[in-house]
C-alpha atoms as a PDB file:
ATOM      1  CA  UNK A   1     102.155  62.044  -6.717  1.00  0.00           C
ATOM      2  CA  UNK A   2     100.989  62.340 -10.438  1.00  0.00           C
ATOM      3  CA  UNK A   3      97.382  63.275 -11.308  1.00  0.00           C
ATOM      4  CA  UNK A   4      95.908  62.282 -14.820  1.00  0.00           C
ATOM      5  CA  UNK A   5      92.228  63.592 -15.006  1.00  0.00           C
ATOM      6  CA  UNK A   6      89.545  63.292 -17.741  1.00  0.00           C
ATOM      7  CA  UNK A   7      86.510  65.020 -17.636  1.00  0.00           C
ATOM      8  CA  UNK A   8      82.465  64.678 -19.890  1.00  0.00           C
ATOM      9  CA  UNK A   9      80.003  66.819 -19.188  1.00  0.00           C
ATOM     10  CA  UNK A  10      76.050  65.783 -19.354  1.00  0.00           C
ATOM     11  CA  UNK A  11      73.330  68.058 -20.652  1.00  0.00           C
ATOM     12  CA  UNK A  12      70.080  67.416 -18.115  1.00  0.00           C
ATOM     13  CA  UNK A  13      66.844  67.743 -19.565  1.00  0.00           C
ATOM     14  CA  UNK A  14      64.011  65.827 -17.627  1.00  0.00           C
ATOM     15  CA  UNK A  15      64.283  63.087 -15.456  1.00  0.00           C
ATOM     16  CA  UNK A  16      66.248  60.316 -17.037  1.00  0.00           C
ATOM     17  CA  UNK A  17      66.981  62.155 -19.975  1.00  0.00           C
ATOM     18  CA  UNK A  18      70.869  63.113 -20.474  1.00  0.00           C
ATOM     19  CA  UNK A  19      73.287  63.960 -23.726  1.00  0.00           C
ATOM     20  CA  UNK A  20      76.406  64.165 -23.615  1.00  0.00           C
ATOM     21  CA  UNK A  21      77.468  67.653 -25.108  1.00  0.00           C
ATOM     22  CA  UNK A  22      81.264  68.963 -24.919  1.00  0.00           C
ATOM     23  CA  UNK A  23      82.852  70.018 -21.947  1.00  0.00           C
ATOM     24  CA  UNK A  24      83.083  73.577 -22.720  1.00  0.00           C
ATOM     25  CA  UNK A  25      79.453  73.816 -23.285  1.00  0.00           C
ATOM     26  CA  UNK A  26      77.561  76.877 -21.734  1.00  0.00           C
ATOM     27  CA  UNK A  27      74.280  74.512 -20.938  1.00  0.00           C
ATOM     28  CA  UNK A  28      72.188  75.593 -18.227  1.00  0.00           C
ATOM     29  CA  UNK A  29      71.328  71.720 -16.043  1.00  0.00           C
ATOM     30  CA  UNK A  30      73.756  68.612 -16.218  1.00  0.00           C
ATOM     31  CA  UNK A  31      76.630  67.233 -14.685  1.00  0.00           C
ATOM     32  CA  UNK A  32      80.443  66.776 -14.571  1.00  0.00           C
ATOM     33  CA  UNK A  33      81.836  63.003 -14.656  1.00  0.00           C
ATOM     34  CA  UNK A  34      85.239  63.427 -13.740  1.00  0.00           C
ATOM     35  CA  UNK A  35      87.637  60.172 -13.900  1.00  0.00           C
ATOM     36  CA  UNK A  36      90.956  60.575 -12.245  1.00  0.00           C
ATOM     37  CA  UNK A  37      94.316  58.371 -12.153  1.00  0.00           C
ATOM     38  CA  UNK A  38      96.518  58.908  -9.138  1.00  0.00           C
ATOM     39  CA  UNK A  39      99.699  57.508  -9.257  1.00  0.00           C
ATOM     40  CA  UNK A  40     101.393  57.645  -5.602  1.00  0.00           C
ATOM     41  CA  UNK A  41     104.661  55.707  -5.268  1.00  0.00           C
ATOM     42  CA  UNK A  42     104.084  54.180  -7.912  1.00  0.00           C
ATOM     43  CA  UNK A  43     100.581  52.454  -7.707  1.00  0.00           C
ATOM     44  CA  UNK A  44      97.811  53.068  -9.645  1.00  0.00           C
ATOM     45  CA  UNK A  45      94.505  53.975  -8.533  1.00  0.00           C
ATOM     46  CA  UNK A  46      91.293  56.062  -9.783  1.00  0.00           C
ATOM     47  CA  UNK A  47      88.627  58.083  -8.575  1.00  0.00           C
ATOM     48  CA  UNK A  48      85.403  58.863 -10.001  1.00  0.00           C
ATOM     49  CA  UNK A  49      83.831  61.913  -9.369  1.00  0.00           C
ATOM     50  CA  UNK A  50      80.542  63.753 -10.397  1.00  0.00           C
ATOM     51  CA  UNK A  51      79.579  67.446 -10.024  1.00  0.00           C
ATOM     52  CA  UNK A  52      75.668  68.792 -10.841  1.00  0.00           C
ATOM     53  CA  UNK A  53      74.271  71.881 -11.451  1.00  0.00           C
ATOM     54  CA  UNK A  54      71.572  74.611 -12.505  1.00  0.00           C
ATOM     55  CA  UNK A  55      68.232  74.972 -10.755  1.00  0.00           C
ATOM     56  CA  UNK A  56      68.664  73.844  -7.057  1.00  0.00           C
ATOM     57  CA  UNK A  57      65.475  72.014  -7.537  1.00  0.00           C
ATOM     58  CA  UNK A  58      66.787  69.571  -9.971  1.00  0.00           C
ATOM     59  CA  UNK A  59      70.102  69.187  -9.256  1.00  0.00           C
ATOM     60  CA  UNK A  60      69.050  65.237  -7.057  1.00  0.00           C
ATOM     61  CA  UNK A  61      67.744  64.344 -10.321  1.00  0.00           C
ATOM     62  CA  UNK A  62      70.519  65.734 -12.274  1.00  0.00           C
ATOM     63  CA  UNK A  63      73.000  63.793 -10.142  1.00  0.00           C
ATOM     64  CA  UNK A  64      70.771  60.759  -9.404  1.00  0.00           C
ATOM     65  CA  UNK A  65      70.327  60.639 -13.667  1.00  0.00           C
ATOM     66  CA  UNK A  66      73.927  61.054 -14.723  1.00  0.00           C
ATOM     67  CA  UNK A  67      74.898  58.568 -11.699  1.00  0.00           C
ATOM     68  CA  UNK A  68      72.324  55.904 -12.785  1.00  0.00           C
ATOM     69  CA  UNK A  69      73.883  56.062 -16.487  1.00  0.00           C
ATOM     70  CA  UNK A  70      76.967  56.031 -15.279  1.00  0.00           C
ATOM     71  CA  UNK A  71      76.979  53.114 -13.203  1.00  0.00           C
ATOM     72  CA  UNK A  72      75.143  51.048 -15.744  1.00  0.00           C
ATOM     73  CA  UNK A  73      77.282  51.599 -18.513  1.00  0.00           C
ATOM     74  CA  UNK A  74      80.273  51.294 -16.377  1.00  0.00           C
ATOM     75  CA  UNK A  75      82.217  48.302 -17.397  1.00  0.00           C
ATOM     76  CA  UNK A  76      85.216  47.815 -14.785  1.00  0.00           C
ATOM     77  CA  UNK A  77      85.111  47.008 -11.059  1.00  0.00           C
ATOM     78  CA  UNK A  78      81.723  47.137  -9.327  1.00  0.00           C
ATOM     79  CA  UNK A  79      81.281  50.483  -7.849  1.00  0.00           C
ATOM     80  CA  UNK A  80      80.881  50.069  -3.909  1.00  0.00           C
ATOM     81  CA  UNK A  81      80.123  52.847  -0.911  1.00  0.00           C
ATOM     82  CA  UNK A  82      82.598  51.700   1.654  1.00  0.00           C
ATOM     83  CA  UNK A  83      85.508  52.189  -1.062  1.00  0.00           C
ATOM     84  CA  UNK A  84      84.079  56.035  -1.622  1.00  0.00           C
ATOM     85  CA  UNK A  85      86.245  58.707   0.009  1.00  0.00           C
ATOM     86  CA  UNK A  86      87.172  61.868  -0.159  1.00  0.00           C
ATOM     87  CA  UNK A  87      90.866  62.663  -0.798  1.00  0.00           C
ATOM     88  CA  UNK A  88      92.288  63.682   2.037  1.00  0.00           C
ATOM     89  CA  UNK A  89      90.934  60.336   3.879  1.00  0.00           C
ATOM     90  CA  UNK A  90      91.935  58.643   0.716  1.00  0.00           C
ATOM     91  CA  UNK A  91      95.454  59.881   0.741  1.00  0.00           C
ATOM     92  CA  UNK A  92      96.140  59.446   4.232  1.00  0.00           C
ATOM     93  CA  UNK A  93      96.065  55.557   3.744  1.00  0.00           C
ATOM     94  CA  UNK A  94      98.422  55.892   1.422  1.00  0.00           C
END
């Protein structure tokens, strides 16, 4: 298995208000997109994957915010629940 991973981190700053900023930024409420290509026997596939954090209060919104832009701005294959998994459920149907 080969793993190819590219991460942008999101700078949180009210509710429906985000900025990209780079990923080594010390910023205090955002959230981690993290794309990943998996290669198993030789297919192909991705994962998407996001990460908030900062005040517990906030970090629904954070999320919810940085998952909103995400999927509207998101130009490939429609993004659907029953194809989210972790990886170890992923992996075993490979």
């Amino acid at each position: 298995m080969k793993k190819k991973r590219a991460q942008r981190l999101y700078q949180v700053s009210a509710p429906g208000v985000l900025m990209s900023v780079p990923v080594e930024a010390p910023i205090p409420q955002g959230c981690i997109v993290e794309i990943t290509q998996l290669n198993v026997n030789g297919i192909a596939s991705w994962t998407l994957g996001f990460e908030a954090f900062g005040s517990e209060s906030f970090l629904a919104e954070s999320l919810q915010t940085v998952a909103n832009w995400t999927s509207k701005s998101y130009q490939a294959q429609k993004l659907k629940a029953e194809d989210s998994s972790g990886y170890p459920i992923w992996l075993a149907g490979k």
